[in-house]
PDB file of N, CA and C in Angstrom:
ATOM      1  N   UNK A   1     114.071 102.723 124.596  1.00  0.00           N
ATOM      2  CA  UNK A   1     112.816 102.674 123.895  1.00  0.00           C
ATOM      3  C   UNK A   1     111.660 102.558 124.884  1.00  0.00           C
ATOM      4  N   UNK A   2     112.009 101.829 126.027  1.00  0.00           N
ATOM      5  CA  UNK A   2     110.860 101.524 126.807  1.00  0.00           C
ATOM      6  C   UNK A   2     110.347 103.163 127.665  1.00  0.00           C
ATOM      7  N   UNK A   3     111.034 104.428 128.034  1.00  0.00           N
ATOM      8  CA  UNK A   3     111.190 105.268 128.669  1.00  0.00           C
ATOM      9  C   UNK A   3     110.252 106.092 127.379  1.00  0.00           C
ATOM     10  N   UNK A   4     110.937 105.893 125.850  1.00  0.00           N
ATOM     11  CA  UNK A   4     109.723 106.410 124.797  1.00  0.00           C
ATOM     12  C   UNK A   4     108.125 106.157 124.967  1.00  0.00           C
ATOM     13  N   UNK A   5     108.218 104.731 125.340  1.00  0.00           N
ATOM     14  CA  UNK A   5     106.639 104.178 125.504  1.00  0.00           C
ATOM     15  C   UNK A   5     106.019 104.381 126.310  1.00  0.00           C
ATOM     16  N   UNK A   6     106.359 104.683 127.389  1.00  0.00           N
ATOM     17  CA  UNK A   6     105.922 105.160 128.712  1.00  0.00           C
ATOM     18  C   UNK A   6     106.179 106.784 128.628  1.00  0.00           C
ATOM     19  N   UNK A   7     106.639 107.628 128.138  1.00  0.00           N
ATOM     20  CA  UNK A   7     106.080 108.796 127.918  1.00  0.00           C
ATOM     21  C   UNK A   7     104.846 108.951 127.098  1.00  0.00           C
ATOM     22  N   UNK A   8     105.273 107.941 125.751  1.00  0.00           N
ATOM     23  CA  UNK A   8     103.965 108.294 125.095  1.00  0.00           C
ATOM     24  C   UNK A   8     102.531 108.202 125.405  1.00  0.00           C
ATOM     25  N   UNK A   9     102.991 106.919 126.309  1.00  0.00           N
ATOM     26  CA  UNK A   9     101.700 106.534 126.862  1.00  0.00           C
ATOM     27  C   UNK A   9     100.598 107.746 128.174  1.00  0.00           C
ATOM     28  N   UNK A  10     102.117 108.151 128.865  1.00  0.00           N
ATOM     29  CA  UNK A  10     101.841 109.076 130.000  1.00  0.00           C
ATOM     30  C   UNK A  10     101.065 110.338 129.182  1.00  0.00           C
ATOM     31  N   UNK A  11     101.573 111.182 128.236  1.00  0.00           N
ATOM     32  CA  UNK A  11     101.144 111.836 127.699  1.00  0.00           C
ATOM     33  C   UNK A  11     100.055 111.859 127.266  1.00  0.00           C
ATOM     34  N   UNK A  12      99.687 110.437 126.214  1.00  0.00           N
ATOM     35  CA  UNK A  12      98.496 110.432 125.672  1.00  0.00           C
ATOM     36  C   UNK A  12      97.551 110.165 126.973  1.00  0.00           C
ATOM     37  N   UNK A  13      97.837 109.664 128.223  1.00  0.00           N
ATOM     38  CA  UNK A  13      96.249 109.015 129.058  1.00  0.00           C
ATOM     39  C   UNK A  13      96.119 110.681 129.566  1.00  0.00           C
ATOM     40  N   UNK A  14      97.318 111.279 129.578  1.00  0.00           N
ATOM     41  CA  UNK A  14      97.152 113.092 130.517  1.00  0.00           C
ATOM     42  C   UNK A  14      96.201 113.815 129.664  1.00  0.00           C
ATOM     43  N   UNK A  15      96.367 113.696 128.348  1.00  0.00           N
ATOM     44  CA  UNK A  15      95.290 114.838 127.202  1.00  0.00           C
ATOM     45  C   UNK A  15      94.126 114.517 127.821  1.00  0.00           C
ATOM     46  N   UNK A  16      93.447 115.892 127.251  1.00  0.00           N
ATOM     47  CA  UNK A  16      91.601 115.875 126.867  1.00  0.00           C
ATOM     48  C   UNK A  16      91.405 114.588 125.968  1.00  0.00           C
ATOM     49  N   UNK A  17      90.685 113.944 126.238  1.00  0.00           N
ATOM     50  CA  UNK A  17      89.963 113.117 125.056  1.00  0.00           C
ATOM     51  C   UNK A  17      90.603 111.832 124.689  1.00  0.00           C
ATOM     52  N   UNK A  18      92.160 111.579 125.156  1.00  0.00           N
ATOM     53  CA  UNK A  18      92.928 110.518 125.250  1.00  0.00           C
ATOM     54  C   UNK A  18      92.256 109.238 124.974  1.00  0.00           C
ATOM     55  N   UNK A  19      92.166 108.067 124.250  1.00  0.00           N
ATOM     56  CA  UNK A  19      91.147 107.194 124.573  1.00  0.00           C
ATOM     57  C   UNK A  19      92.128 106.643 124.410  1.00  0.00           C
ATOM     58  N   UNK A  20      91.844 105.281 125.416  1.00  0.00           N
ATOM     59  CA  UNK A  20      92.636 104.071 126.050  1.00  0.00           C
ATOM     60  C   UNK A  20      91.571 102.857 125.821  1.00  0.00           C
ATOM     61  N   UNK A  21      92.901 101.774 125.345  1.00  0.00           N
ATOM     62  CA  UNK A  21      91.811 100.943 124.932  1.00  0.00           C
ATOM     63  C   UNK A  21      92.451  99.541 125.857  1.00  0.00           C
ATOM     64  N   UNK A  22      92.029  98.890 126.267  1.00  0.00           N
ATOM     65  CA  UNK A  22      92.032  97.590 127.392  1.00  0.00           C
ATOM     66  C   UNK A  22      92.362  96.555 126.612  1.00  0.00           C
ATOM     67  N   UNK A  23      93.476  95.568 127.041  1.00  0.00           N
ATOM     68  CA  UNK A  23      93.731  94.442 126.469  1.00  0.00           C
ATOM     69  C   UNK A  23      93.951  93.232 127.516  1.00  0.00           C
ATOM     70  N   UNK A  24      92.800  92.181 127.643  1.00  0.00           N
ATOM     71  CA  UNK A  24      93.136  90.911 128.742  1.00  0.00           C
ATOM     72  C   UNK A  24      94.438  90.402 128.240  1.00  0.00           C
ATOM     73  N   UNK A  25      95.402  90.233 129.065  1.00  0.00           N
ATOM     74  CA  UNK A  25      96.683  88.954 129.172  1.00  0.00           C
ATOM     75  C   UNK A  25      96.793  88.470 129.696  1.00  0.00           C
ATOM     76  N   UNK A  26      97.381  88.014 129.690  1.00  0.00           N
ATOM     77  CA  UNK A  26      97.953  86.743 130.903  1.00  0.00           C
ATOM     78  C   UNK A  26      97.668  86.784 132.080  1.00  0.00           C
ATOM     79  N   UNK A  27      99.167  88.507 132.463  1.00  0.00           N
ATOM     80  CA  UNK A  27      98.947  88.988 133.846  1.00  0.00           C
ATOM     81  C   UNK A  27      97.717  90.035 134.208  1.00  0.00           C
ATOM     82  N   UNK A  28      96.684  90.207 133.353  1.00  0.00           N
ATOM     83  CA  UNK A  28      95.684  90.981 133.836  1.00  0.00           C
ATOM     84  C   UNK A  28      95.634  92.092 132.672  1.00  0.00           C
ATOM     85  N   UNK A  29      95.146  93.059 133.024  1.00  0.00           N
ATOM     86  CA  UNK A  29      94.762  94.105 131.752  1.00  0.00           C
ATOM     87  C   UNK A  29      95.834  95.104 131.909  1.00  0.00           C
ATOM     88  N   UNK A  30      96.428  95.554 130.751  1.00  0.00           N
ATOM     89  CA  UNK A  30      97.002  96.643 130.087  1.00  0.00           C
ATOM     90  C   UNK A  30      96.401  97.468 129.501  1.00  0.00           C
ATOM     91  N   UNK A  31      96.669  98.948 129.604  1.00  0.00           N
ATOM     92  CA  UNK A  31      95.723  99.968 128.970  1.00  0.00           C
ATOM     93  C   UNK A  31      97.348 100.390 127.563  1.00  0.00           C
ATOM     94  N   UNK A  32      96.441  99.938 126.681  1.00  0.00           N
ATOM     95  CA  UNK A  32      96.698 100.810 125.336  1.00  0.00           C
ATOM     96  C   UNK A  32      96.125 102.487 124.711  1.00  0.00           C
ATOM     97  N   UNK A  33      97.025 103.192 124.944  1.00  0.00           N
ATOM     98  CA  UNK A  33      96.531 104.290 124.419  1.00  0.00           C
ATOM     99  C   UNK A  33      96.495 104.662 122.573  1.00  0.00           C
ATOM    100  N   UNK A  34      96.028 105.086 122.104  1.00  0.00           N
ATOM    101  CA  UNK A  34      95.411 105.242 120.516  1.00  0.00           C
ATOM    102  C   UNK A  34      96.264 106.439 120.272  1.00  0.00           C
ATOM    103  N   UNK A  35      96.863 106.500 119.281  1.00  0.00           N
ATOM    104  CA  UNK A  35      97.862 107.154 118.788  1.00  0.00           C
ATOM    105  C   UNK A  35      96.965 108.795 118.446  1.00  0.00           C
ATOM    106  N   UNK A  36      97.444 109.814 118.607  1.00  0.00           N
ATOM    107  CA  UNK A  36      96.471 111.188 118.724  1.00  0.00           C
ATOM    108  C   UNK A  36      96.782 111.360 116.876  1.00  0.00           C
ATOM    109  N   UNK A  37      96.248 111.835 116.370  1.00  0.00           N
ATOM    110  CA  UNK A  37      95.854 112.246 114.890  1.00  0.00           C
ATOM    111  C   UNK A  37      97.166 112.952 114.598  1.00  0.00           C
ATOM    112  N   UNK A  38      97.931 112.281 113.427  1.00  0.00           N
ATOM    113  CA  UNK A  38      99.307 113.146 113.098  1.00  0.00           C
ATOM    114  C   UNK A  38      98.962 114.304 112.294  1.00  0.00           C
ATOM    115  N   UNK A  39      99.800 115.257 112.908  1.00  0.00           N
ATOM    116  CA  UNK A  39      99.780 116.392 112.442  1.00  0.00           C
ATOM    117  C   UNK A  39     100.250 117.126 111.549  1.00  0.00           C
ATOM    118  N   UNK A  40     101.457 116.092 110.498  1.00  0.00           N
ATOM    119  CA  UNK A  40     101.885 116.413 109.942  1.00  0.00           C
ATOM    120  C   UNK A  40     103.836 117.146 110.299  1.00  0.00           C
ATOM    121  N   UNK A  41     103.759 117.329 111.714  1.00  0.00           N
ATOM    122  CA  UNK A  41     105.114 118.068 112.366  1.00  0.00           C
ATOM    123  C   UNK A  41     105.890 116.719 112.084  1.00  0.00           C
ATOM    124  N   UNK A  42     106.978 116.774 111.536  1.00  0.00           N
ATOM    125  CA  UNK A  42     108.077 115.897 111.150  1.00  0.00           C
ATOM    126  C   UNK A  42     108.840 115.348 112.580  1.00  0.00           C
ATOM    127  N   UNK A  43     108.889 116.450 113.413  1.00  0.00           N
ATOM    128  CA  UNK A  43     109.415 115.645 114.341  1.00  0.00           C
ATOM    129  C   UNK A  43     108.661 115.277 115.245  1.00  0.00           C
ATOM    130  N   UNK A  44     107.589 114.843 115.240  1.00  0.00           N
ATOM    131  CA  UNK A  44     106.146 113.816 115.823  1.00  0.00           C
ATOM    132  C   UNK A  44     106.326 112.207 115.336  1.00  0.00           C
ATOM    133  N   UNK A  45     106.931 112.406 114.189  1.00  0.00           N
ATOM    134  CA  UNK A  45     106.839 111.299 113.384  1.00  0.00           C
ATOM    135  C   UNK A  45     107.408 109.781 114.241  1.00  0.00           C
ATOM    136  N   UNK A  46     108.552 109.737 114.391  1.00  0.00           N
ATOM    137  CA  UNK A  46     108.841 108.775 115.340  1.00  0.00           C
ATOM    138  C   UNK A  46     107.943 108.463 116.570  1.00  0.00           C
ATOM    139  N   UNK A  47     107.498 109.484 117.340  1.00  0.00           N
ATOM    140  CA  UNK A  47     106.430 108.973 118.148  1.00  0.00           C
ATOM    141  C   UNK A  47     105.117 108.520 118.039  1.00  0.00           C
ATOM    142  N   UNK A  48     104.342 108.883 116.691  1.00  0.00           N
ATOM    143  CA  UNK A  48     103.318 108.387 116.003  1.00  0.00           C
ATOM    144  C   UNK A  48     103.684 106.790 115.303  1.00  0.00           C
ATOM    145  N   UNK A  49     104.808 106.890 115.234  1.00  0.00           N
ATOM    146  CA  UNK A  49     105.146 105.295 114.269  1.00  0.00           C
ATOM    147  C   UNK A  49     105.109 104.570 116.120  1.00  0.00           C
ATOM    148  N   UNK A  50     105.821 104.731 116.263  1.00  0.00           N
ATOM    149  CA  UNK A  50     105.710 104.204 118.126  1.00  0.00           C
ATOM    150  C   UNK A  50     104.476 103.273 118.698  1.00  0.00           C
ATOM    151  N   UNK A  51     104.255 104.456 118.380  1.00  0.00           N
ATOM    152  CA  UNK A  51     102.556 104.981 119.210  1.00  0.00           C
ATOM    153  C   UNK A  51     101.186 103.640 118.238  1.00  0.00           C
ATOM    154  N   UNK A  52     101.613 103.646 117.141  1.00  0.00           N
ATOM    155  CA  UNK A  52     101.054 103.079 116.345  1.00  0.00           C
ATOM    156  C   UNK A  52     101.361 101.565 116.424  1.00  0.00           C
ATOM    157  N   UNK A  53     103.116 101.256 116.272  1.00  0.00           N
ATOM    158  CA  UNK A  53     103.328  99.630 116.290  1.00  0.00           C
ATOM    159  C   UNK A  53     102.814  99.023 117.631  1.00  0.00           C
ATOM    160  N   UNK A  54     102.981  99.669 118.598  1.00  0.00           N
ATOM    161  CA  UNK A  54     102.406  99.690 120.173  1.00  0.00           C
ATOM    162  C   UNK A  54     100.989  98.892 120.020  1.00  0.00           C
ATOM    163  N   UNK A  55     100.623 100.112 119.395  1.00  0.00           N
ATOM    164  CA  UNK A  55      98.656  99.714 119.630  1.00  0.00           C
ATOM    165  C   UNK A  55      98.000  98.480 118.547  1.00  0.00           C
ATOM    166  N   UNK A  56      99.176  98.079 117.400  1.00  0.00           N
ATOM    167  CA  UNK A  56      98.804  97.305 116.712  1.00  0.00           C
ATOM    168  C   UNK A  56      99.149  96.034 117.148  1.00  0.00           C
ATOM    169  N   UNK A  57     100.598  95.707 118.242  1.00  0.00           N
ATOM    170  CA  UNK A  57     100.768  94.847 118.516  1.00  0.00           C
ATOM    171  C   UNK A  57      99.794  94.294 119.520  1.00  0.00           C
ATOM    172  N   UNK A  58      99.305  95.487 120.304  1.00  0.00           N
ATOM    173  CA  UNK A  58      98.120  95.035 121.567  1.00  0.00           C
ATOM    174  C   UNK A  58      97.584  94.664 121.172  1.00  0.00           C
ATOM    175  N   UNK A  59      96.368  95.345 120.288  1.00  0.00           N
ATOM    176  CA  UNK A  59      95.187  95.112 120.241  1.00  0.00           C
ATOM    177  C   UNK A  59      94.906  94.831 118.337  1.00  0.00           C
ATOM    178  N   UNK A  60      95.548  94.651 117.906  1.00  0.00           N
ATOM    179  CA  UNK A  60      94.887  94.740 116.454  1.00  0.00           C
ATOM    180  C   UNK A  60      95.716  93.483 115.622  1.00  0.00           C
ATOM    181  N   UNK A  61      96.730  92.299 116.677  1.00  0.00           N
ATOM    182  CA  UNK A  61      97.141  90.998 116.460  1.00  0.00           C
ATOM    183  C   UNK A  61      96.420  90.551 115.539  1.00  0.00           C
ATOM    184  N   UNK A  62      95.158  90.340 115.624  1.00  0.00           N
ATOM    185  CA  UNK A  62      94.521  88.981 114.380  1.00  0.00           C
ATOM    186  C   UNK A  62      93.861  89.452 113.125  1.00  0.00           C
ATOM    187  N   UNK A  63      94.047  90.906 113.057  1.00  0.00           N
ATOM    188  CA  UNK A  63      93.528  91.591 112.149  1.00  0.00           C
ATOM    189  C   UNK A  63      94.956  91.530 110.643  1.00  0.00           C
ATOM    190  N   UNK A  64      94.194  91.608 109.509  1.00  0.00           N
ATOM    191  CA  UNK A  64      95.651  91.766 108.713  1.00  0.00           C
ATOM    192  C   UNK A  64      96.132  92.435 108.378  1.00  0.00           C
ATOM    193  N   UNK A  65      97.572  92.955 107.430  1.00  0.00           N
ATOM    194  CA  UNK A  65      98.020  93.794 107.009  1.00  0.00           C
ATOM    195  C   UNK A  65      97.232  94.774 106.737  1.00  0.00           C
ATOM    196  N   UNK A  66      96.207  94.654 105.636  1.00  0.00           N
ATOM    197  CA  UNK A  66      95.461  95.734 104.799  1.00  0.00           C
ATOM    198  C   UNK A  66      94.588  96.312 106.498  1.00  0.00           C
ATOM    199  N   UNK A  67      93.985  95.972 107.451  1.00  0.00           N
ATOM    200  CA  UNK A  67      93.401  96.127 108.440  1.00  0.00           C
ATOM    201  C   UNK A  67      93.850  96.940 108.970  1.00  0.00           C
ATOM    202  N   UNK A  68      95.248  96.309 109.483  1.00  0.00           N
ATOM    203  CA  UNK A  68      95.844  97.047 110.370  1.00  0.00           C
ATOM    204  C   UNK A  68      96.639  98.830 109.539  1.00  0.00           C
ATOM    205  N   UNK A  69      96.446  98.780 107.947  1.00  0.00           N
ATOM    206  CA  UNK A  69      97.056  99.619 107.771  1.00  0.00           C
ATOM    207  C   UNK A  69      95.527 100.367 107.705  1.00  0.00           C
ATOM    208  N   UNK A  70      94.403 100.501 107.352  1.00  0.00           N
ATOM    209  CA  UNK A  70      93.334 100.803 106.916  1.00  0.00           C
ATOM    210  C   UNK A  70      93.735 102.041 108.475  1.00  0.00           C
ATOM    211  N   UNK A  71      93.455 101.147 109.537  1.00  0.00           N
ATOM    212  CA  UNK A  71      93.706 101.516 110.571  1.00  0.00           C
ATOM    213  C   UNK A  71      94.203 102.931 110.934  1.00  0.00           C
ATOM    214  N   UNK A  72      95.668 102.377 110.396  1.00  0.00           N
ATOM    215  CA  UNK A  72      96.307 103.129 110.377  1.00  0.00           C
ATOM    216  C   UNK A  72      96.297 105.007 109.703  1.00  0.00           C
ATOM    217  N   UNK A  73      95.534 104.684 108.463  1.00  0.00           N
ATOM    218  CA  UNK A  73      95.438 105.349 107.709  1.00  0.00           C
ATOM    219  C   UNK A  73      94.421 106.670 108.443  1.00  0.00           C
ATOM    220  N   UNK A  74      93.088 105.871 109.576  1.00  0.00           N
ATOM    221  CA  UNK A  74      92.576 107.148 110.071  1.00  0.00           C
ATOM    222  C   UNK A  74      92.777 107.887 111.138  1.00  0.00           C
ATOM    223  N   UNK A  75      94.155 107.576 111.312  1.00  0.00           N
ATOM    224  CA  UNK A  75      95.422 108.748 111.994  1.00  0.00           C
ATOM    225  C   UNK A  75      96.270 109.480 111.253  1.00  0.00           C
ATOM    226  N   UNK A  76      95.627 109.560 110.109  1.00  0.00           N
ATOM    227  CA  UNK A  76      96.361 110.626 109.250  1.00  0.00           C
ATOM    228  C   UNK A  76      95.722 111.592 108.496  1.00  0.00           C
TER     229      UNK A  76
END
């Protein structure tokens, strides 16, 4: 799974327009990349769900369910 996340990630910072979003921790900053707009291709799907629990666990922690799905929703 971790070799998934690190492609996805590689991929998304390589695109045009990629936006990466910064999270302070502990050990210093991590770049979160933002899941690219699903397209509807079925076999995207697993990497968009990925791509998504990823960026919600970084950066979107204190926000709630309905938030984080709202969120969610304008990647689709």
């Amino acid at each position: 799974m971790q070799v998934q996340i690190q492609a996805l990630l590689a991929e998304g910072a390589g695109r045009a327009g990629g936006q990466v979003g910064r999270e302070k921790g502990r050990g210093g900053e991590a770049e979160v990349v933002k899941p690219q707009i699903f397209d509807g291709i079925l076999a995207k799907v697993g990497g968009f769900i990925i791509a998504c629990k990823l960026y919600i666990r970084m950066r979107l922690r204190g926000e709630s369910v309905e938030g984080q799905i709202q969120w969610i929703l304008l990647y689709i």
